[in-house]
Protein backbone atom coordinates (compact mmCIF):
# COMPACT_ATOMS: atom_id res chain seq x y z
CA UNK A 1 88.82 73.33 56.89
CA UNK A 2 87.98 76.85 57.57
CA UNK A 3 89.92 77.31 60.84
CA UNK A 4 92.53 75.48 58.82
CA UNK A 5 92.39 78.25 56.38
CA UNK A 6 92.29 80.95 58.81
CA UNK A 7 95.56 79.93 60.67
CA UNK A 8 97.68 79.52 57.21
CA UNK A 9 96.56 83.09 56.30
CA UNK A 10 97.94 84.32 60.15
CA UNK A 11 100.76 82.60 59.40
CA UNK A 12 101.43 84.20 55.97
CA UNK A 13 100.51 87.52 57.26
CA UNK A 14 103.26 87.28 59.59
CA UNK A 15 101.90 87.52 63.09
CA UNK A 16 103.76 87.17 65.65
CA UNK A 17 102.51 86.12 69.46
CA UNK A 18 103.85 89.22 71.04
CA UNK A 19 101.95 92.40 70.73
CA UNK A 20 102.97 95.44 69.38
CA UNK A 21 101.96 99.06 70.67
CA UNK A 22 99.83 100.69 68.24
CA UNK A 23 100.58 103.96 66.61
CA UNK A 24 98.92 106.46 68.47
CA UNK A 25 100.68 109.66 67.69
CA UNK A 26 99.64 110.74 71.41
CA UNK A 27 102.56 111.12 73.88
CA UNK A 28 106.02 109.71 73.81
CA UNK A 29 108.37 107.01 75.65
CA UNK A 30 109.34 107.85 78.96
CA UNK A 31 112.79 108.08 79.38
CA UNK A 32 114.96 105.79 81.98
CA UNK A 33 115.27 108.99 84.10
CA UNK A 34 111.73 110.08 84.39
CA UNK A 35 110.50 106.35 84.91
CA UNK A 36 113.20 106.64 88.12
CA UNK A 37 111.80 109.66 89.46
CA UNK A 38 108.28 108.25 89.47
CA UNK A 39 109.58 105.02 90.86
CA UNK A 40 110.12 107.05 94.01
CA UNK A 41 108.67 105.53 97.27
CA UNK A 42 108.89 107.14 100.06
CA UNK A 43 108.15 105.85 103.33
CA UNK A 44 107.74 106.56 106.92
CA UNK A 45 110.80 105.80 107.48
CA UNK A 46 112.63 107.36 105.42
CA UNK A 47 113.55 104.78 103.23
CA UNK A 48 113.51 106.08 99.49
CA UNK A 49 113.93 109.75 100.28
CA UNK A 50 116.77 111.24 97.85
CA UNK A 51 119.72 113.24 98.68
CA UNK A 52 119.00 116.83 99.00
CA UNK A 53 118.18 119.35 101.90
CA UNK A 54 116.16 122.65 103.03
CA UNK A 55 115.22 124.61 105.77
CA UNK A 56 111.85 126.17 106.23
CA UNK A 57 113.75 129.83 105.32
CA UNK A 58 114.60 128.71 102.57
CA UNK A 59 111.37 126.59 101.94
CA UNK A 60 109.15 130.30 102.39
CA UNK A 61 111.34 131.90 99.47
CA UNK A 62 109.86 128.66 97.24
CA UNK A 63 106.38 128.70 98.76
CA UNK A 64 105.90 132.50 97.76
CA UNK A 65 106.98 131.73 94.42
CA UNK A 66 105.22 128.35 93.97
CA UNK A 67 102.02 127.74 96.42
CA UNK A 68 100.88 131.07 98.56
CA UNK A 69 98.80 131.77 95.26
CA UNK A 70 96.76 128.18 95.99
CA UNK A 71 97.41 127.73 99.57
CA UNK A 72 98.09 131.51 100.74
CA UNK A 73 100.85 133.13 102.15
CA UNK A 74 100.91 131.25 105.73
CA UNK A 75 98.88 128.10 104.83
CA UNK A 76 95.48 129.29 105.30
CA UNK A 77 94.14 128.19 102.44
CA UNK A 78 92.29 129.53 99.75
CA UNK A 79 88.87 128.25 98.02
CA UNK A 80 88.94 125.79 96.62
CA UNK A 81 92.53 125.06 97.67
CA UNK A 82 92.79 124.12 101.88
CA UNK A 83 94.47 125.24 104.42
CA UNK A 84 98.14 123.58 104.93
CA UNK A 85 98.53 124.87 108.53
CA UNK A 86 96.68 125.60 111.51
CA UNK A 87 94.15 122.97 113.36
CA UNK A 88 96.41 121.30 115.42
CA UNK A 89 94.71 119.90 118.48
CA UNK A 90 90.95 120.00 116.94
CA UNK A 91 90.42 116.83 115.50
CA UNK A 92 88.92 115.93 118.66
CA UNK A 93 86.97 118.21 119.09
CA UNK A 94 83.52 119.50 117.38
CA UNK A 95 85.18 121.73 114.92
CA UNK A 96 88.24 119.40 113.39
CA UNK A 97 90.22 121.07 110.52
CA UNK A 98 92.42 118.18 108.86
CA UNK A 99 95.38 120.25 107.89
CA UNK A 100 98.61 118.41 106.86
CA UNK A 101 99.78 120.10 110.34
CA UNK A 102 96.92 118.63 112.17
CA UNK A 103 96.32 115.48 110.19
CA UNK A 104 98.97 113.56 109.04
CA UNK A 105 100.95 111.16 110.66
CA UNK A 106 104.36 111.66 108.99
CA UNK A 107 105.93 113.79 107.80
CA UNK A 108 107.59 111.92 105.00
CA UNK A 109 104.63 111.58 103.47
CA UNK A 110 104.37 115.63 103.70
CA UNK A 111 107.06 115.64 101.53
CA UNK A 112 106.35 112.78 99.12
CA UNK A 113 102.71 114.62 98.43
CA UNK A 114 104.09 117.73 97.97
CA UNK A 115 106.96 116.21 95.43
CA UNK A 116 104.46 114.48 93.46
CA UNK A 117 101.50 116.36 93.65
CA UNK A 118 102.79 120.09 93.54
CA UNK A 119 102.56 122.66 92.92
CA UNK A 120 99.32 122.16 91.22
CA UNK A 121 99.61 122.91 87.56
CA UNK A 122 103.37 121.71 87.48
CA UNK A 123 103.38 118.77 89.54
CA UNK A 124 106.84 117.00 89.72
CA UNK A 125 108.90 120.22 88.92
CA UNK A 126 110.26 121.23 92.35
CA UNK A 127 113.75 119.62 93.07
CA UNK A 128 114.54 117.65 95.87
CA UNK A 129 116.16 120.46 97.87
CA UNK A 130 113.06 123.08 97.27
CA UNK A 131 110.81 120.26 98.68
CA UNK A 132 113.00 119.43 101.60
CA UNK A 133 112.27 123.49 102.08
CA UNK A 134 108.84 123.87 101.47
CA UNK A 135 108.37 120.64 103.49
CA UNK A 136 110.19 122.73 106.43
CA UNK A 137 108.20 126.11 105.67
CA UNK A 138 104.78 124.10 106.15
CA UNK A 139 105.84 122.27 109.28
CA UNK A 140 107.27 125.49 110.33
CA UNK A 141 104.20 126.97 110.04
CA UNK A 142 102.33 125.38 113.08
CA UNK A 143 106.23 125.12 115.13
CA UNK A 144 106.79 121.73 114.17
CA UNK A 145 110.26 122.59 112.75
CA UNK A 146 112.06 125.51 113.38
CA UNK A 147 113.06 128.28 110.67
CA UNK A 148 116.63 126.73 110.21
CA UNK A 149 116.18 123.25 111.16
CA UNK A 150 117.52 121.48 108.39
CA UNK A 151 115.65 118.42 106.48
CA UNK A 152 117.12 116.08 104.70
CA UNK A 153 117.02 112.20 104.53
CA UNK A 154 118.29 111.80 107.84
CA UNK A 155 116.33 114.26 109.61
CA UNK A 156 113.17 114.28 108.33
CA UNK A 157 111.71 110.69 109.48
CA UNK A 158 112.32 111.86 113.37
CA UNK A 159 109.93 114.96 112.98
CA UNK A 160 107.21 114.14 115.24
CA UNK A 161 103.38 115.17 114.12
CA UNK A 162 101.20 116.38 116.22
CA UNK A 163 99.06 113.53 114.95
CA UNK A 164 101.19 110.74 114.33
CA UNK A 165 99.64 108.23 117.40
CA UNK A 166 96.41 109.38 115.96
CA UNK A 167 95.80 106.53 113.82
CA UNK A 168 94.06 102.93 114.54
CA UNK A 169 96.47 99.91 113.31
CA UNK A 170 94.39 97.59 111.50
CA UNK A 171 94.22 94.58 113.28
CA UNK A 172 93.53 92.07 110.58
CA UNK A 173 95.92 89.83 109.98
CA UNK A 174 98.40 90.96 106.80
CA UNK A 175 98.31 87.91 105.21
CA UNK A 176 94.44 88.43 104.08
CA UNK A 177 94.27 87.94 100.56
CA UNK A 178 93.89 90.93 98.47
CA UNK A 179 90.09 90.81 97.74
CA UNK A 180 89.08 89.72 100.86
CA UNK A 181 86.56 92.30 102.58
CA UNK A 182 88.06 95.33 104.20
CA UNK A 183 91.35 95.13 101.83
CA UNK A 184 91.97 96.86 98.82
CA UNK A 185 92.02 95.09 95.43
């Protein structure tokens, strides 16, 4: 009888069976546009990089503006902030430093960090053309890219890293299900 009771009251009050978001007063609705630009995937590829373009010339007139004051004014870091450049060649050796130079296999992924992740206390602020550039100025950095070798969608995904056949595949199987040891959840 009570339960009886208790589900004619929900009734009356109205429920429904879909949820509705509580007021918090904290934030607001993303917009379709900003839910796009953090949809962005980028891969090694090059698959899901946007229109745009830079050279690392133009990239240094961005990175003196934007990151020397984190990152200084050729890469070499600053504490607590690390070095972008240098390294390349010592992660074999006794002394590695893991640069994004030195480091990382892609450099796609460069530019998808440094588009979502920079500059530090305005992440997501840079458009597509300044971090084609800065991309360029880092690379340039450590001669990866030259000063007016221009990145864009096209070009970017055949720059070759220093460290890019410095990985291990995994050689489970792909098919493991997700919370199987070794694979993330």
């Amino acid at each position: 009888m009570f339960s009886l009771l208790l589900i004619l009251l929900a009734a009356s009050a109205g429920t429904s069976p879909t949820p509705t978001r509580p007021e918090t007063r904290i934030g607001r609705v993303a917009s379709e546009q900003e839910i796009q630009a953090a949809s962005l995937n980028v891969f090694p590829s090059g698959k899901g990089l946007p229109a745009g373009k830079g050279t690392a010339r133009q990239g240094k007139l961005v990175y003196d503006a934007r990151c020397a004051e984190c990152h200084g004014p050729r890469g070499e870091g600053k504490d607590p902030y690390p070095p972008l450049a240098g390294g390349v060649g010592s992660l074999a050796t006794d002394h590695p430093l893991p640069t994004v130079n030195a480091y990382w296999p892609y450099a796609t992924s460069v530019w998808d960090y440094v588009r979502r992740a920079m500059p530090y206390e305005h992440p997501g602020t840079l458009t597509a053309d300044q971090v084609y550039s800065v991309t360029g100025f880092i690379l340039s950095l450590d001669r990866i890219v030259a000063e007016d070798e221009v990145l864009d969608r096209e070009s970017l995904p055949r720059v070759q890293m220093p460290n890019r056949d410095g990985f291990i595949p995994d050689p489970r199987p792909p098919d493991l299900p997700s919370g199987a040891p070794g694979r993330g959840r």
